[in-house]
C-alpha atoms as a PDB file:
ATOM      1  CA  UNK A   1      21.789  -3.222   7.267  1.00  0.00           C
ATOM      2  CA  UNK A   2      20.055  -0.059   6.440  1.00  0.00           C
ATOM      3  CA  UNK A   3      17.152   1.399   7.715  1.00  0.00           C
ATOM      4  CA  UNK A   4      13.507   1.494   7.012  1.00  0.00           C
ATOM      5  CA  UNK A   5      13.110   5.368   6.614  1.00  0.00           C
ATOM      6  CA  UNK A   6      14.552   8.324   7.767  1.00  0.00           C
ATOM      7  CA  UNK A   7      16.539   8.208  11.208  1.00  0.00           C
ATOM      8  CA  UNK A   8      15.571  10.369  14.113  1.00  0.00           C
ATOM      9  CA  UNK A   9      17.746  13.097  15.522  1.00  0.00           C
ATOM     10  CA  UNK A  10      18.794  12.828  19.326  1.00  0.00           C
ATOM     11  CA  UNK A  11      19.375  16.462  21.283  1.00  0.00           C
ATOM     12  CA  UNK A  12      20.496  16.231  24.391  1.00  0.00           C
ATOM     13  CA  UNK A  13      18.095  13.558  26.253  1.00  0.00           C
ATOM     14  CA  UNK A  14      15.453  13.749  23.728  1.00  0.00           C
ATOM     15  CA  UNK A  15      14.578  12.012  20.142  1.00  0.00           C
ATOM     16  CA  UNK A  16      12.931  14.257  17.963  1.00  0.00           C
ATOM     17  CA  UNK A  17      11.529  12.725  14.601  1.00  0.00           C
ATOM     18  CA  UNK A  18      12.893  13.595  11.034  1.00  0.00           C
ATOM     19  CA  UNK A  19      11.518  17.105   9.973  1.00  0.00           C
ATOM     20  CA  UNK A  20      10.876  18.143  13.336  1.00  0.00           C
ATOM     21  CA  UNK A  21      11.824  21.257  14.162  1.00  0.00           C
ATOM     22  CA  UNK A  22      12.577  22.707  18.095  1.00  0.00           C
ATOM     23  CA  UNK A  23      13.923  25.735  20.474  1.00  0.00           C
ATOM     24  CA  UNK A  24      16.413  23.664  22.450  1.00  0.00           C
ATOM     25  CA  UNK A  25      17.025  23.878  25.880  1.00  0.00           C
ATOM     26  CA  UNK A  26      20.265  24.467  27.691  1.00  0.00           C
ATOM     27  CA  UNK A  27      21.144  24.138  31.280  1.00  0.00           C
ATOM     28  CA  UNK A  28      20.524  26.366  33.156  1.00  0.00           C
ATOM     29  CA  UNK A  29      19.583  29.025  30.653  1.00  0.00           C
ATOM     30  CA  UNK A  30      16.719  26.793  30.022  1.00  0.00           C
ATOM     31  CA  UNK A  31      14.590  27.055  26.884  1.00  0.00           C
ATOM     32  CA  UNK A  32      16.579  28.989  23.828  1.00  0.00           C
ATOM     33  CA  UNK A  33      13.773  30.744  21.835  1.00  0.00           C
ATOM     34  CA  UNK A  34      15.973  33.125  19.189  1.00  0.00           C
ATOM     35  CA  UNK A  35      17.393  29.327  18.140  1.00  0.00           C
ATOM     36  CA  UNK A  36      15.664  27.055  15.856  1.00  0.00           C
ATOM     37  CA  UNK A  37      17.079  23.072  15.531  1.00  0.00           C
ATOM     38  CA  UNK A  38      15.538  20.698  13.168  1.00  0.00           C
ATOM     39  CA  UNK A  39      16.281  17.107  12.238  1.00  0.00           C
ATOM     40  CA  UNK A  40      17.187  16.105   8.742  1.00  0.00           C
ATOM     41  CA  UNK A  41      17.678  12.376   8.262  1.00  0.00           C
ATOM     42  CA  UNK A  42      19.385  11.564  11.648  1.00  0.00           C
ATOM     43  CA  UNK A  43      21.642  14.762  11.945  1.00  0.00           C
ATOM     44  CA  UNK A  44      20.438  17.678  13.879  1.00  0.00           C
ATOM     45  CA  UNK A  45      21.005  21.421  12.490  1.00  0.00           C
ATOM     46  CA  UNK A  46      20.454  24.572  14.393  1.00  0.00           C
ATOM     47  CA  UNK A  47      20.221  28.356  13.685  1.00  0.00           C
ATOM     48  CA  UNK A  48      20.113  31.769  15.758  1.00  0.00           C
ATOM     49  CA  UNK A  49      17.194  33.490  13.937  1.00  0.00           C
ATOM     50  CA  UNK A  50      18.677  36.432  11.856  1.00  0.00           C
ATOM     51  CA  UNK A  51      17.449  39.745  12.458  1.00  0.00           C
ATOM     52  CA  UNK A  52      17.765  43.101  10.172  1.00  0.00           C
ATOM     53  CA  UNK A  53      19.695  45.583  11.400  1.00  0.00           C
ATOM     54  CA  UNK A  54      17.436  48.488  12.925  1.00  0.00           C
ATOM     55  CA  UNK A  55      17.379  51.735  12.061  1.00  0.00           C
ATOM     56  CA  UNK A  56      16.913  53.778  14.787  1.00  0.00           C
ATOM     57  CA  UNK A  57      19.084  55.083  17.499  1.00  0.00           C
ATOM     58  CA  UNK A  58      17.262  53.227  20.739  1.00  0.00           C
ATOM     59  CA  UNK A  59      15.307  49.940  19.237  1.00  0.00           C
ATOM     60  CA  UNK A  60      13.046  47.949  21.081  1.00  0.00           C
ATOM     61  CA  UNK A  61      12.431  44.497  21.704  1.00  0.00           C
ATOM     62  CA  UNK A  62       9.639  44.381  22.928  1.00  0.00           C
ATOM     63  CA  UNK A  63       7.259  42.406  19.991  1.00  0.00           C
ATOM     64  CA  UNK A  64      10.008  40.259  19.423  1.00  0.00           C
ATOM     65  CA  UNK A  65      12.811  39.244  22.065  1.00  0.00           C
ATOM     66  CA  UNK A  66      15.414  37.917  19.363  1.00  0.00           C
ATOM     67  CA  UNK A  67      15.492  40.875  17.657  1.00  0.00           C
ATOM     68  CA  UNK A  68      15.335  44.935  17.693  1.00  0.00           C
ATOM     69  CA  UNK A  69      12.887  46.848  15.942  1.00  0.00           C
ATOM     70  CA  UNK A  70      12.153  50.723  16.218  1.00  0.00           C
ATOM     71  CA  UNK A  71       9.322  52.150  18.161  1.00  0.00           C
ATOM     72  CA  UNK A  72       6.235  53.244  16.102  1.00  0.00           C
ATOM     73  CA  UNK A  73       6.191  57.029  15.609  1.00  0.00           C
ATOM     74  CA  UNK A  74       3.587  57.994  17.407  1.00  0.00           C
ATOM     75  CA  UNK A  75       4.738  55.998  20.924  1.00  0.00           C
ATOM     76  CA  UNK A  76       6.448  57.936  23.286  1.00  0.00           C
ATOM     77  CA  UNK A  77       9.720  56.689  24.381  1.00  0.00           C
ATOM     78  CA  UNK A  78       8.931  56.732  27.776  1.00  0.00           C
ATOM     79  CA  UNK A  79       5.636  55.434  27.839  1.00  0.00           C
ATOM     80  CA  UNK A  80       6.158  52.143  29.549  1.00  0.00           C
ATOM     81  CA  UNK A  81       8.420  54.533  32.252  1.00  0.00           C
ATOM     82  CA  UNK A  82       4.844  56.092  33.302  1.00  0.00           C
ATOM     83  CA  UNK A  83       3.016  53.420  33.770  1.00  0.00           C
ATOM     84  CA  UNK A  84       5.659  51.611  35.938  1.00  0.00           C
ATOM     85  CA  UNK A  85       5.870  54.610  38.075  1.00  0.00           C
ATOM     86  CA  UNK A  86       2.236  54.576  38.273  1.00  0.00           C
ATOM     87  CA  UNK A  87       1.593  51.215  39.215  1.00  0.00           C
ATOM     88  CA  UNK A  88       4.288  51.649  42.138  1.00  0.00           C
ATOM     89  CA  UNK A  89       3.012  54.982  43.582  1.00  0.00           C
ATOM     90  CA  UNK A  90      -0.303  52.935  43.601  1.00  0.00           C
ATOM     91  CA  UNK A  91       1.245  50.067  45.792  1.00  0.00           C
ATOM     92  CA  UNK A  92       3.181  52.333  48.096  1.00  0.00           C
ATOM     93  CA  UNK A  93       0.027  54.279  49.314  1.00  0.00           C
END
């Protein structure tokens, strides 16, 4: 017996429909956003989103959490340092 159209994919203890695409959880790391999973005709495929190498000595992550990129030129390196240190000087008085 075959089917009417393209099967569904099942991931864990959800369906997800043919062509869908989804950041799939795992417990307890909980939602996986640097891996994509799609369904394509009842099988499910996943990928870890690929990333250029950076080319700098101290990359950030900031924009982007799955991969490294170098700080702008004109940012300080420590900028984020100063306004930490400012925000906690201004809760300790």
């Amino acid at each position: 017996m075959q089917a009417d159209g393209p099967r569904a994919c099942r991931f864990g203890r959800r369906w997800y429909l043919n062509n869908e695409s989804w950041h799939p959880s795992v417990p307890p790391f909980g939602e996986m956003k640097c891996i994509l999973c799609w369904c394509v005709s009842g099988e499910t495929h996943c990928q870890r989103q690929e990333c250029p190498p950076a080319a700098c000595a101290s990359p950030t992550r900031r924009d982007n959490p799955c991969c490294a990129k170098c700080r702008a030129l004109n940012a300080p390196p420590d900028a984020r340092e100063k306004v930490h240190d400012a925000r906690a000087e201004a809760w300790s008085r």
